[in-house]
Protein backbone atom coordinates (compact mmCIF):
# COMPACT_ATOMS: atom_id res chain seq x y z
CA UNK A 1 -19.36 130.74 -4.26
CA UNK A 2 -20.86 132.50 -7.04
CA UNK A 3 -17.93 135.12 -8.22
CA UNK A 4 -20.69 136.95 -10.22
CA UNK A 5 -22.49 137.91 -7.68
CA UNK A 6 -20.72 137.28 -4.33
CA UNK A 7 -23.67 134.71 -3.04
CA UNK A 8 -22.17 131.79 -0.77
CA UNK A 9 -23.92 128.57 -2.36
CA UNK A 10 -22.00 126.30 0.40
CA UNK A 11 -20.10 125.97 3.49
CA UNK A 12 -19.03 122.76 4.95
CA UNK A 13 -16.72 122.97 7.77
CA UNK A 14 -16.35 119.66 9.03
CA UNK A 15 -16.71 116.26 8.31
CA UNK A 16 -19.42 113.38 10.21
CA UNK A 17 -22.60 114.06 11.76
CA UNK A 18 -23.75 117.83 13.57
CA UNK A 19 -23.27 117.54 16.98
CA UNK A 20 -23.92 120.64 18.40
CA UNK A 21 -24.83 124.05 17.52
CA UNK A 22 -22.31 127.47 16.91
CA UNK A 23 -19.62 124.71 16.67
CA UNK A 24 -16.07 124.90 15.20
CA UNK A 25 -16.65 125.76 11.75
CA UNK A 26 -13.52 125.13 9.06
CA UNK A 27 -14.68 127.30 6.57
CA UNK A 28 -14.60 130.46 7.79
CA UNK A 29 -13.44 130.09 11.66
CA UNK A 30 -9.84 128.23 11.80
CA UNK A 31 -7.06 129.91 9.72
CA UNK A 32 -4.30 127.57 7.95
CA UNK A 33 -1.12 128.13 6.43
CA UNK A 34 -1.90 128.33 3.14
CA UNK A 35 1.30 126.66 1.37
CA UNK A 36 1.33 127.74 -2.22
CA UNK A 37 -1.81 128.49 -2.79
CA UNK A 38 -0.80 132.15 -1.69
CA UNK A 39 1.23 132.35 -4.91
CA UNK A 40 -0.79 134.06 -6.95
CA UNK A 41 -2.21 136.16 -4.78
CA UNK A 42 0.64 137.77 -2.61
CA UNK A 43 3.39 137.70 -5.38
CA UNK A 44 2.45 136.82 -9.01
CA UNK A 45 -1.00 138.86 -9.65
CA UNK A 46 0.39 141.77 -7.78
CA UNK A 47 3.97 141.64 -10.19
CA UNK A 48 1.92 140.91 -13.54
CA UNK A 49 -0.53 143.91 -12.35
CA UNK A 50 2.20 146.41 -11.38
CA UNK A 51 4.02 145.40 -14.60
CA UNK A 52 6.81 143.86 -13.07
CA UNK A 53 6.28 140.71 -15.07
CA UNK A 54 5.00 139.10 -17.56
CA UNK A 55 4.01 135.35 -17.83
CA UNK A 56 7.26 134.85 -20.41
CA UNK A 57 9.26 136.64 -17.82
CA UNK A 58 12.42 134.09 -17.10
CA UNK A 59 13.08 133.61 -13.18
CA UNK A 60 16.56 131.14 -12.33
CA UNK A 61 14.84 128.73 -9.91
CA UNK A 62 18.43 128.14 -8.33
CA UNK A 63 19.79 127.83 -5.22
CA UNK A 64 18.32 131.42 -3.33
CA UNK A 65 18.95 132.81 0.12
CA UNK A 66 16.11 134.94 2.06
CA UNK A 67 17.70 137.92 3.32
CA UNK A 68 18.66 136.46 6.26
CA UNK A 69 20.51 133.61 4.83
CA UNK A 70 18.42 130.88 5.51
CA UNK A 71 18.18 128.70 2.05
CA UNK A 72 15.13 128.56 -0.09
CA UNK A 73 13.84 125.31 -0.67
CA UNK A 74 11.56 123.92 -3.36
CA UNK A 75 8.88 121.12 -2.59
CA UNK A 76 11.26 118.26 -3.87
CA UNK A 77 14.38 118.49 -1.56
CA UNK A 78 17.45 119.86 -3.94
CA UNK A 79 15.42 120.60 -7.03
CA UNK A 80 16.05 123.63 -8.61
CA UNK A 81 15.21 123.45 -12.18
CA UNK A 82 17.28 126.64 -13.63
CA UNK A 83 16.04 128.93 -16.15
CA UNK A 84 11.97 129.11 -16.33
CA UNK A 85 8.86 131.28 -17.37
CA UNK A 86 6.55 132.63 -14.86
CA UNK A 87 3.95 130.47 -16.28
CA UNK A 88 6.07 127.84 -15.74
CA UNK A 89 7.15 128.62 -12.36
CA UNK A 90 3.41 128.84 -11.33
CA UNK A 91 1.89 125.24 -13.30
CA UNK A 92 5.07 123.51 -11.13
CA UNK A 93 4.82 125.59 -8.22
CA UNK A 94 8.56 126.14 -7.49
CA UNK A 95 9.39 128.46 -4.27
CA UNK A 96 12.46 129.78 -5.57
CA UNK A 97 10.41 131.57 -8.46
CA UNK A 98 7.64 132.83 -5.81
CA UNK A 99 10.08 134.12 -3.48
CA UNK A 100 12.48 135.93 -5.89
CA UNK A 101 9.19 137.62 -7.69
CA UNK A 102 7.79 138.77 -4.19
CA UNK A 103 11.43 139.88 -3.37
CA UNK A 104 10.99 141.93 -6.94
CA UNK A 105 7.80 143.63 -5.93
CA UNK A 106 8.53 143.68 -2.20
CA UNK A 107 6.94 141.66 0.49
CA UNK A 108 4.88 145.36 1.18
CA UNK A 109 3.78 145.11 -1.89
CA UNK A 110 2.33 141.67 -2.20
CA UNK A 111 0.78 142.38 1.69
CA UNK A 112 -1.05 145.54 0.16
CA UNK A 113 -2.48 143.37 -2.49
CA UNK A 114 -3.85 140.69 0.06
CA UNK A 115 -5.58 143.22 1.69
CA UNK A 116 -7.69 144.20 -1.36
CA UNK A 117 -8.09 139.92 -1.77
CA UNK A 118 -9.83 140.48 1.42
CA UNK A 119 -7.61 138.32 3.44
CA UNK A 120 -8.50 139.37 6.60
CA UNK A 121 -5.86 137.64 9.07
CA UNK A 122 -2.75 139.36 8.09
CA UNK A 123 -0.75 140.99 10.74
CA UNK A 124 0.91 144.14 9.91
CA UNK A 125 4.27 145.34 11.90
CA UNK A 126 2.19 147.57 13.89
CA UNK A 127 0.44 144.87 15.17
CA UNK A 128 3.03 141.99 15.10
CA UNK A 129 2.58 139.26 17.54
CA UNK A 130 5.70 138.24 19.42
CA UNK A 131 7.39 140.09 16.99
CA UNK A 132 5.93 138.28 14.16
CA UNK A 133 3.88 140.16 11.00
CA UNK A 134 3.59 139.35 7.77
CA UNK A 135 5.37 141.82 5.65
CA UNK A 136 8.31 139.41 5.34
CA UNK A 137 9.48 137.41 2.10
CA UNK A 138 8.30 133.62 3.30
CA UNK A 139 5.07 135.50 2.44
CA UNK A 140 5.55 134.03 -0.89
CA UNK A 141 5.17 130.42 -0.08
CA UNK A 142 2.10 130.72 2.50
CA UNK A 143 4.84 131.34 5.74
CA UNK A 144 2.35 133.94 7.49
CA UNK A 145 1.69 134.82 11.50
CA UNK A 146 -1.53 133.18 11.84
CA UNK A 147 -2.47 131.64 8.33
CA UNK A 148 -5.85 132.47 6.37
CA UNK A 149 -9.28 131.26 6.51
CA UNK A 150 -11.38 129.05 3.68
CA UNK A 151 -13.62 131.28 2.97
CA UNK A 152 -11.34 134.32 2.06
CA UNK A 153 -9.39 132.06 0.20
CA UNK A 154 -12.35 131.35 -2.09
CA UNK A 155 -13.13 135.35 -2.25
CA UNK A 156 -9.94 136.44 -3.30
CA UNK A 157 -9.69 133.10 -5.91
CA UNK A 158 -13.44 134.61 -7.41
CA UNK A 159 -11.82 138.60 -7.79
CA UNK A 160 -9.51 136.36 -10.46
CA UNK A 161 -12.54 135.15 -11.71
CA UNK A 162 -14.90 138.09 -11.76
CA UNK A 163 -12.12 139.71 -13.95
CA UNK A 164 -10.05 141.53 -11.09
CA UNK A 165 -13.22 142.43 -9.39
CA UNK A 166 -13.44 141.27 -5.35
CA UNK A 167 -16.82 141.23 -4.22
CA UNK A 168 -17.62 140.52 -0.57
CA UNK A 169 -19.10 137.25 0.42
CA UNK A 170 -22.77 137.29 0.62
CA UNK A 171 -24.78 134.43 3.11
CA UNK A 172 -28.42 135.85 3.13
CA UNK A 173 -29.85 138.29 0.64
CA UNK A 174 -32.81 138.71 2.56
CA UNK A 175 -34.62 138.74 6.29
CA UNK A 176 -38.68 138.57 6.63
CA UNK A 177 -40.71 138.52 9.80
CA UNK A 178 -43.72 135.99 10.20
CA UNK A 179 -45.95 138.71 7.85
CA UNK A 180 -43.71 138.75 5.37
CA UNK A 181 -42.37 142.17 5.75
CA UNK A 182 -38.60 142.32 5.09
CA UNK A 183 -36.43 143.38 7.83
CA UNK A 184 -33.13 143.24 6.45
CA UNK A 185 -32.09 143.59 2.53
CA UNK A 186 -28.55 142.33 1.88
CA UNK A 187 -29.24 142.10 -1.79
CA UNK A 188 -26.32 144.17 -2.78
CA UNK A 189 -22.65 143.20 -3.17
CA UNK A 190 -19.89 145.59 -1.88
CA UNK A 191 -17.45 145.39 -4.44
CA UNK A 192 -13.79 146.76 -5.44
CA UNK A 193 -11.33 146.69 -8.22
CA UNK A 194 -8.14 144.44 -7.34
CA UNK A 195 -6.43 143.71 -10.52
CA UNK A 196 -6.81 145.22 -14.15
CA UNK A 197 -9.25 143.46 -16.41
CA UNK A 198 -6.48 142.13 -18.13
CA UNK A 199 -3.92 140.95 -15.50
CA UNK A 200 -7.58 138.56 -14.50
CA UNK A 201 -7.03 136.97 -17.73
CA UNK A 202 -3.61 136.55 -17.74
CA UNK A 203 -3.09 134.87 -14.68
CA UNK A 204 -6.15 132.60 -14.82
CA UNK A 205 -4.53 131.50 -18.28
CA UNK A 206 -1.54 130.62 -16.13
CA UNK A 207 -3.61 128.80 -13.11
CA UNK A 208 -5.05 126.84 -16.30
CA UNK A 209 -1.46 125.32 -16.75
CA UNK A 210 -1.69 124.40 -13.10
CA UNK A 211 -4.60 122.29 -14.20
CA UNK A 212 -3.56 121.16 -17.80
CA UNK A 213 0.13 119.92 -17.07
CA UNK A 214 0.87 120.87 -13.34
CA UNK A 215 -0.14 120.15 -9.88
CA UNK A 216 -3.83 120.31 -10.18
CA UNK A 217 -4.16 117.94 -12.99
CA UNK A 218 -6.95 115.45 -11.08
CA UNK A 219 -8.89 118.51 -10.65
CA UNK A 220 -9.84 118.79 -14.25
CA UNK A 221 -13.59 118.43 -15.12
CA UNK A 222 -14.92 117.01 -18.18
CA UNK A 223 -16.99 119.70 -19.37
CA UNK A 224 -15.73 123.04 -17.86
CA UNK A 225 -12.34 124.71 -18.17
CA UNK A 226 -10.34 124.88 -14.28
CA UNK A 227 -8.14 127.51 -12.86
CA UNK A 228 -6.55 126.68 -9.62
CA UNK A 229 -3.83 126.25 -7.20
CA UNK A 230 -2.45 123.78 -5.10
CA UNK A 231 -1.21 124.16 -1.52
CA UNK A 232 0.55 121.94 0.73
CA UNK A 233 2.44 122.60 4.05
CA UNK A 234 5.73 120.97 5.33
CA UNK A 235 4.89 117.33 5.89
CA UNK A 236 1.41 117.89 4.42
CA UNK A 237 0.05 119.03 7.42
CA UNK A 238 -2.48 121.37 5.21
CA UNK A 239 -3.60 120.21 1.94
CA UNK A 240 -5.33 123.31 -0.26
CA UNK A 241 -6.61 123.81 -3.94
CA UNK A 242 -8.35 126.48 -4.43
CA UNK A 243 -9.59 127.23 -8.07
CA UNK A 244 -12.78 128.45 -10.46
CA UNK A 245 -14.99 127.68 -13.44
CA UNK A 246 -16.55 129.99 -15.34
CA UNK A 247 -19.35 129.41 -13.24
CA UNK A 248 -18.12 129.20 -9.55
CA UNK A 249 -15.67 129.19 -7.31
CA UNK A 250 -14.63 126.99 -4.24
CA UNK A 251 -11.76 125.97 -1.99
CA UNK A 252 -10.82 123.02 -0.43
CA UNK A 253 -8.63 122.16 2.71
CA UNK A 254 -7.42 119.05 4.01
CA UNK A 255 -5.68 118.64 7.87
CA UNK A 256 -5.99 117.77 11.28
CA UNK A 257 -6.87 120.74 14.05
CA UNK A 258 -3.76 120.17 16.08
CA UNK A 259 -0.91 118.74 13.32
CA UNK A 260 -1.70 115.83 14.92
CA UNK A 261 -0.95 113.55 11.75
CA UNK A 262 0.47 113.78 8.41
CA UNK A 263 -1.97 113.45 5.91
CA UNK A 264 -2.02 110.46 3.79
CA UNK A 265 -0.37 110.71 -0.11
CA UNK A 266 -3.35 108.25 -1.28
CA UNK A 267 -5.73 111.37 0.30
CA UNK A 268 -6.10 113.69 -3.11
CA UNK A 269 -7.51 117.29 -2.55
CA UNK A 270 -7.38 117.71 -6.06
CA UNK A 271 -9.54 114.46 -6.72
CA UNK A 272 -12.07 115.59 -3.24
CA UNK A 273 -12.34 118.86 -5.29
CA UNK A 274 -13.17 117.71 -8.89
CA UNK A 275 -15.86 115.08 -7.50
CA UNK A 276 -17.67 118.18 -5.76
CA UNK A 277 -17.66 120.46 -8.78
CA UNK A 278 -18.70 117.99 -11.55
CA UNK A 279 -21.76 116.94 -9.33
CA UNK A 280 -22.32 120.77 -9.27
CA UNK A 281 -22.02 121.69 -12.89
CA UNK A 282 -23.57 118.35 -14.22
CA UNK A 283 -26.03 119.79 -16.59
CA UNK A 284 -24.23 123.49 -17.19
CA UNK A 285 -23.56 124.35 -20.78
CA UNK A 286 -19.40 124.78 -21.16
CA UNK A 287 -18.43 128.11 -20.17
CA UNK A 288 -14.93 130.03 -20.86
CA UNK A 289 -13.03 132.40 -19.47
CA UNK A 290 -13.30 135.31 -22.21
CA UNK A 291 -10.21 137.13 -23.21
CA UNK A 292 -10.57 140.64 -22.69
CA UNK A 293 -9.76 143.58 -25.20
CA UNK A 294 -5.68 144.34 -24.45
CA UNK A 295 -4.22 140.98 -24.84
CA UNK A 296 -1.84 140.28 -27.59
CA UNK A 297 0.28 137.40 -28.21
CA UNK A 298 4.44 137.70 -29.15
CA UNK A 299 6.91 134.95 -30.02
CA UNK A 300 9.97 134.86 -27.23
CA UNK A 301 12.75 133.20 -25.65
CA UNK A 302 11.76 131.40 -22.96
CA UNK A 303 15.34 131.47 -21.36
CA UNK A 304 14.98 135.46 -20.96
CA UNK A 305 11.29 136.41 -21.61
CA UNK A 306 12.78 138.72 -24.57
CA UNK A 307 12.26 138.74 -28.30
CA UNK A 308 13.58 135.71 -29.77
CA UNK A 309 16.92 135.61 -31.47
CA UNK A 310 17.09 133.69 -34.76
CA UNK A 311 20.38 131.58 -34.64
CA UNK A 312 20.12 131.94 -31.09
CA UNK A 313 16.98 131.22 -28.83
CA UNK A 314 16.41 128.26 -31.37
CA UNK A 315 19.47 126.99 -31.38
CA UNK A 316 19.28 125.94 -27.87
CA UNK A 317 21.40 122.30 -27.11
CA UNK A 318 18.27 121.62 -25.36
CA UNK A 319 15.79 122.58 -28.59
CA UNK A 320 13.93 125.97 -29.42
CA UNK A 321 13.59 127.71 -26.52
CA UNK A 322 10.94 129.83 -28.88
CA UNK A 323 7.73 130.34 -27.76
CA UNK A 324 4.78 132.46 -27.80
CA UNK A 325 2.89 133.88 -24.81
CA UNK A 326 0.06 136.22 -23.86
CA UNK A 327 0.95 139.70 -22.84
CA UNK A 328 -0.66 142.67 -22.07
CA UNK A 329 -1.03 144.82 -24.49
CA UNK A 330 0.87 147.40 -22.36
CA UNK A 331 3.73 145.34 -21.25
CA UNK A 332 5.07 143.21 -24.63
CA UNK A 333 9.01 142.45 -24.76
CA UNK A 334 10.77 145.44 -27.14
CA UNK A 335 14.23 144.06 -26.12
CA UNK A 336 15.75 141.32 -27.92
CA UNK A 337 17.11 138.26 -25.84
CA UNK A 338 20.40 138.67 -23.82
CA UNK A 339 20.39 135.13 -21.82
CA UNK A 340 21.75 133.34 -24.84
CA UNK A 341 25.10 133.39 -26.28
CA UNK A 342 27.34 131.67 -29.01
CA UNK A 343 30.55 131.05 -27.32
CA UNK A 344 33.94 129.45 -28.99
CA UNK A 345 35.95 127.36 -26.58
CA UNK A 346 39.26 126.12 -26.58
CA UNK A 347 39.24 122.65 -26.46
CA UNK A 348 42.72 122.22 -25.16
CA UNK A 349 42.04 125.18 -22.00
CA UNK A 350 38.29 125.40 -21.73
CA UNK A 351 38.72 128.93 -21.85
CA UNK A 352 36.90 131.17 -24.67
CA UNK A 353 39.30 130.58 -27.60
CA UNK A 354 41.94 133.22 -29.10
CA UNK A 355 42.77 134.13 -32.13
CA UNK A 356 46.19 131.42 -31.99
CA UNK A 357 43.33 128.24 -31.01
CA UNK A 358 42.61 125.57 -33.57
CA UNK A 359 41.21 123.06 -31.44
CA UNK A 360 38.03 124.70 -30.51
CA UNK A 361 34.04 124.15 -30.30
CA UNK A 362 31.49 126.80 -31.06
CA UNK A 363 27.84 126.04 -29.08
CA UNK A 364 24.95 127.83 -27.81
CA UNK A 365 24.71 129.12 -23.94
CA UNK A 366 22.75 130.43 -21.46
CA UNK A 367 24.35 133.47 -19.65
CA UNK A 368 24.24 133.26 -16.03
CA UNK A 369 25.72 136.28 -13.12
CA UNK A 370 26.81 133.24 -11.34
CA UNK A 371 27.09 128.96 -11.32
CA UNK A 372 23.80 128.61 -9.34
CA UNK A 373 25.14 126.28 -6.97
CA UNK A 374 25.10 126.49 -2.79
CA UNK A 375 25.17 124.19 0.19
CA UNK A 376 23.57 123.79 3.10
CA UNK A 377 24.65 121.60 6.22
CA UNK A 378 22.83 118.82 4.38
CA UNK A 379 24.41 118.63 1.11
CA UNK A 380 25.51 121.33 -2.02
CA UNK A 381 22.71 121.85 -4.80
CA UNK A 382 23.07 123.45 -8.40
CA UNK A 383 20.52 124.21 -11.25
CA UNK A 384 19.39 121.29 -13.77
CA UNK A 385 20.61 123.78 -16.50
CA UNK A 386 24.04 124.57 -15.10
CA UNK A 387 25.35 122.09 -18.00
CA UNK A 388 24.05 124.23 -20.52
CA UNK A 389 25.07 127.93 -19.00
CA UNK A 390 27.85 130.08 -19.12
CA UNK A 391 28.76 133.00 -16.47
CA UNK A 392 30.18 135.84 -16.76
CA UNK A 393 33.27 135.27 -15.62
CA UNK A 394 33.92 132.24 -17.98
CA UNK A 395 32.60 134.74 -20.70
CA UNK A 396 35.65 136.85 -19.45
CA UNK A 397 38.63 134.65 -19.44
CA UNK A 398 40.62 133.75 -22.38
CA UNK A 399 42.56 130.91 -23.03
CA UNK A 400 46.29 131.65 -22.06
CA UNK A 401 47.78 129.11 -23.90
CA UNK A 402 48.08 130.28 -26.93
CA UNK A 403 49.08 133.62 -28.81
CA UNK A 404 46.69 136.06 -30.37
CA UNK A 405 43.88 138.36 -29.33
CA UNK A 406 40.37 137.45 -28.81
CA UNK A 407 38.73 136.08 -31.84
CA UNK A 408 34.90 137.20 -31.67
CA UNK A 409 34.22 134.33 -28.94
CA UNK A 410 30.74 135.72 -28.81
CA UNK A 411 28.91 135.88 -31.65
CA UNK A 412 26.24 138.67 -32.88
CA UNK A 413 23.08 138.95 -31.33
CA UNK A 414 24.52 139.34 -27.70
CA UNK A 415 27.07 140.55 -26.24
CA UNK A 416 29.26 139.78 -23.24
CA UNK A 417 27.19 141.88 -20.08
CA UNK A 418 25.30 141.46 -17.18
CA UNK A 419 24.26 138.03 -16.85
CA UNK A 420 20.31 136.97 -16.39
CA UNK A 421 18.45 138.63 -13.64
CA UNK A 422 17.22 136.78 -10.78
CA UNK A 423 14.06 137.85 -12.76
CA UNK A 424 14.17 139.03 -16.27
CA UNK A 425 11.41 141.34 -17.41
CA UNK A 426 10.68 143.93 -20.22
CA UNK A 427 10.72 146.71 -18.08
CA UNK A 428 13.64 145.88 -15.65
CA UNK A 429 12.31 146.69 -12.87
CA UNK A 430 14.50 147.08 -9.90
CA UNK A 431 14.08 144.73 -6.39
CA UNK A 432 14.07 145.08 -3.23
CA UNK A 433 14.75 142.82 -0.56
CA UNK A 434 12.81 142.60 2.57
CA UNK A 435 13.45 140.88 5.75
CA UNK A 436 12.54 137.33 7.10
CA UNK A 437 11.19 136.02 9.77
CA UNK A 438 8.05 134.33 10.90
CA UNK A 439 5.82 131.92 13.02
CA UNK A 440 3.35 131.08 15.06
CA UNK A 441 1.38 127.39 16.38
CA UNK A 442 -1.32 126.40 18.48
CA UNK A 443 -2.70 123.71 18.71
CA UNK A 444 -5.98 121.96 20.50
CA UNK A 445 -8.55 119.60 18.96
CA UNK A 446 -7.62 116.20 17.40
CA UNK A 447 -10.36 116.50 15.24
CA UNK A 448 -9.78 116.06 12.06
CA UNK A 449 -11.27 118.37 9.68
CA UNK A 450 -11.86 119.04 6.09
CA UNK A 451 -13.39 122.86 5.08
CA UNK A 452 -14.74 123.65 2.03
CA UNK A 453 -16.79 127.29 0.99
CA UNK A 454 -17.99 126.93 -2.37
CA UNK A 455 -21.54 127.28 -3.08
CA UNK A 456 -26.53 126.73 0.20
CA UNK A 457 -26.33 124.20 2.56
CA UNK A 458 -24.72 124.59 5.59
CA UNK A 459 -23.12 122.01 8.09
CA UNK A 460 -20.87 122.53 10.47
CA UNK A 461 -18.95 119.09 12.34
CA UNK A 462 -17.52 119.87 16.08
CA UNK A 463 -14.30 120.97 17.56
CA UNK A 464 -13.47 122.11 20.33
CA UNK A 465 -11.50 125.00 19.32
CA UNK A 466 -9.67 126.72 15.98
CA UNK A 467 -6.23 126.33 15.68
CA UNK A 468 -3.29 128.08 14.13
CA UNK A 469 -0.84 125.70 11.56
CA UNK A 470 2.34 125.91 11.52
CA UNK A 471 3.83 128.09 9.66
CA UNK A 472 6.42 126.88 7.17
CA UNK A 473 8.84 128.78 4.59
CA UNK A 474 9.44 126.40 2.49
CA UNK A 475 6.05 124.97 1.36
CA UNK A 476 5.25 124.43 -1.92
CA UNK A 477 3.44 122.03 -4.66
């Protein structure tokens, strides 16, 4: 698809020789669960555009509950990598991240913003089936009623790159008669503002990480700059990337109609989706994706998405957690970081030291509201950075083994408060949690099928009928 203009180049929606005519077609006619590649679509463009984040922002990818207690779960089974940006979060597609950011903005929220990507198969409460609707927080990670289609997929992936601008998909521009007159003019895109200008850029920066050191790095072409995002369902049942060049726009899916089979690991989407697009810009001059007017750049922790703390944020046991990150001009970090700390222990206790302790240690921490630890009736998990963090109520007790008062335990440049938010931003914008529950399946053809709307022939292979995934909450990659 050309994002510029709207005009369908391509549709394949099937694989092996036509068959028939009006048959099953992938593209536009069998709606998937779309894994991950919902990310930045239901939760992180809508929270960068409403200002409820900012690609620095810090997120704990630790253990996480939906509101009705069932546990969040990243791709890799008991991974929860701790402290991260956005950015981050996005290029390494953890759920934890997508769920708690969508939990920030509220599942209502990211829905509303769907419908201006044009998704057309959500299923509001009003119209739940068997009770099921998609205004729920598995929203996050693709866990939707009765999935999405290929081809609005690859519209709402071209508003990103048409700068925030959605236009609808266009298949003929023009009909004639025998004589030549024209009967129907379809020339003209319909066209509407989903995200600012700005937010665009930002998060196509961030789907460039995807490519340059995350999931999508096989989709990289030699000559253009990629944005894009990977999908997969629960035992790779669906297989998605979806992503853009300056120049177009496509989506891929992998599956089988019914479930039938898990999809090879040797099959790569990513790989299926680079070959198409270099044959198609083979010959194109390199393009870029232009920064607009309104981005500015900042130095800042990347443990709290704050300013940076000298002393502090690069003093890290880990290294400098200093970095610097795009921003929108309206939404830069004014407060300085709170996540780290400089703590004195008491050797001898392992409590913050008093005045009357000699044995002690003075290192840098990360605060945390908690230990970032939980169980499941499988085994217990805890955050890769729990070694390096503190909570607050280690921060609070001293050691009782010797005399004195409290000697300064923290040291300037933070002080002993609220711990990290689930999700730290400039603005500190409140939550809210919404509830979860979801999930619908049927099933028919064992045909298997691979869809693809990018850019002017047409094929479609046969089925007998579309099918609904599975849904699954805990998707990811």
């Amino acid at each position: 698809m050309d994002q510029h203009t709207g005009y369908v180049k391509v549709l394949v929606g099937g694989r092996g020789e036509k068959s028939g005519n009006r048959t099953l077609n992938r593209a536009t006619d069998s709606p998937r669960q779309p894994g991950s590649s919902i990310k930045p679509l239901a939760a992180y463009g809508p929270a960068l555009d409403t200002g409820a984040i900012t690609l620095a922002s810090a997120i704990d990818d630790s253990p996480y509950y939906y509101s009705s207690g069932q546990l969040v779960k990243n791709f890799t089974a008991g991974e929860y990598r701790g402290l991260m940006t956005v950015r981050e979060a996005i290029y390494r597609s953890q759920n934890v991240p997508a769920v708690k950011v969508l939990t920030l903005i509220t599942p209502q929220v990211g829905f509303n913003y769907l419908e201006k990507f044009g998704i057309s198969t959500l299923v509001s409460p009003q119209k739940a089936i068997n009770g099921s609707h998609d205004i729920v927080q598995p929203l996050a990670l693709g866990g939707m009623t009765l999935g999405v289609t290929n081809i609005d997929m690859t519209a709402a992936y071209a508003a990103i790159a048409n700068h925030g601008t959605y236009t609808k998909p266009v298949y003929y521009t023009a009909v004639y008669d025998y004589k030549g007159n024209l009967l129907l003019d379809n020339s003209s895109s319909e066209t509407h503002t989903v995200l600012k200008e700005q937010t665009a850029w930002l998060l196509t920066s961030a789907l460039e990480s995807v490519i340059t050191q995350g999931t999508g790095t096989s989709a990289a072409l030699s000559n253009q700059p990629v944005a894009g995002k990977t999908g997969t369902t629960n035992n790779e049942t669906d297989k998605w990337f979806c992503g853009f060049t300056p120049y177009y726009t496509a989506s891929i899916w992998l599956g089988y109609d019914d479930n039938s089979k898990v999809l090879s690991k040797s099959i790569s989407h990513t790989k299926i989706w680079q070959t198409i697009m270099s044959q198609i810009h083979e010959g194109l001059s390199t393009g870029e994706f232009t920064q607009p007017s309104g981005i500015v750049t900042a130095q800042v922790c990347s443990q709290s998405g704050k300013l940076a703390v000298a002393g502090l944020c690069d003093e890290d046991p880990r290294g400098s957690q200093v970095i610097t990150e795009y921003f929108s001009a309206d939404n830069v970090p004014t407060e300085e970081c709170d996540t780290h700390v400089k703590v004195t222990i008491c050797n001898d206790s392992g409590d913050i030291a008093s005045a009357g302790c000699t044995n002690t240690s003075t290192r840098v921490y990360i605060k945390k509201s908690s230990s970032g630890t939980a169980s499941d009736e499988e085994s217990s998990y805890s955050a890769y950075d729990s070694s390096y963090a503190i909570t607050d109520e280690k921060l609070s007790r001293l050691c009782s083994l010797h005399n004195g008062s409290n000697a300064s335990a923290v040291k300037p440049g933070s002080q002993t408060t609220e711990a990290s938010q689930a999700v730290t931003t400039p603005s500190n914008t409140a939550g809210t949690t919404a509830a979860n529950n979801n999930g619908t399946n049927g099933n028919t053809s064992n045909t298997t099928g691979t869809s693809a709307a990018h850019n002017n022939n047409q094929s479609s292979s046969a089925a007998q009928n579309p099918t609904t995934a599975s849904q699954n909450w805990n998707t990811a990659e």
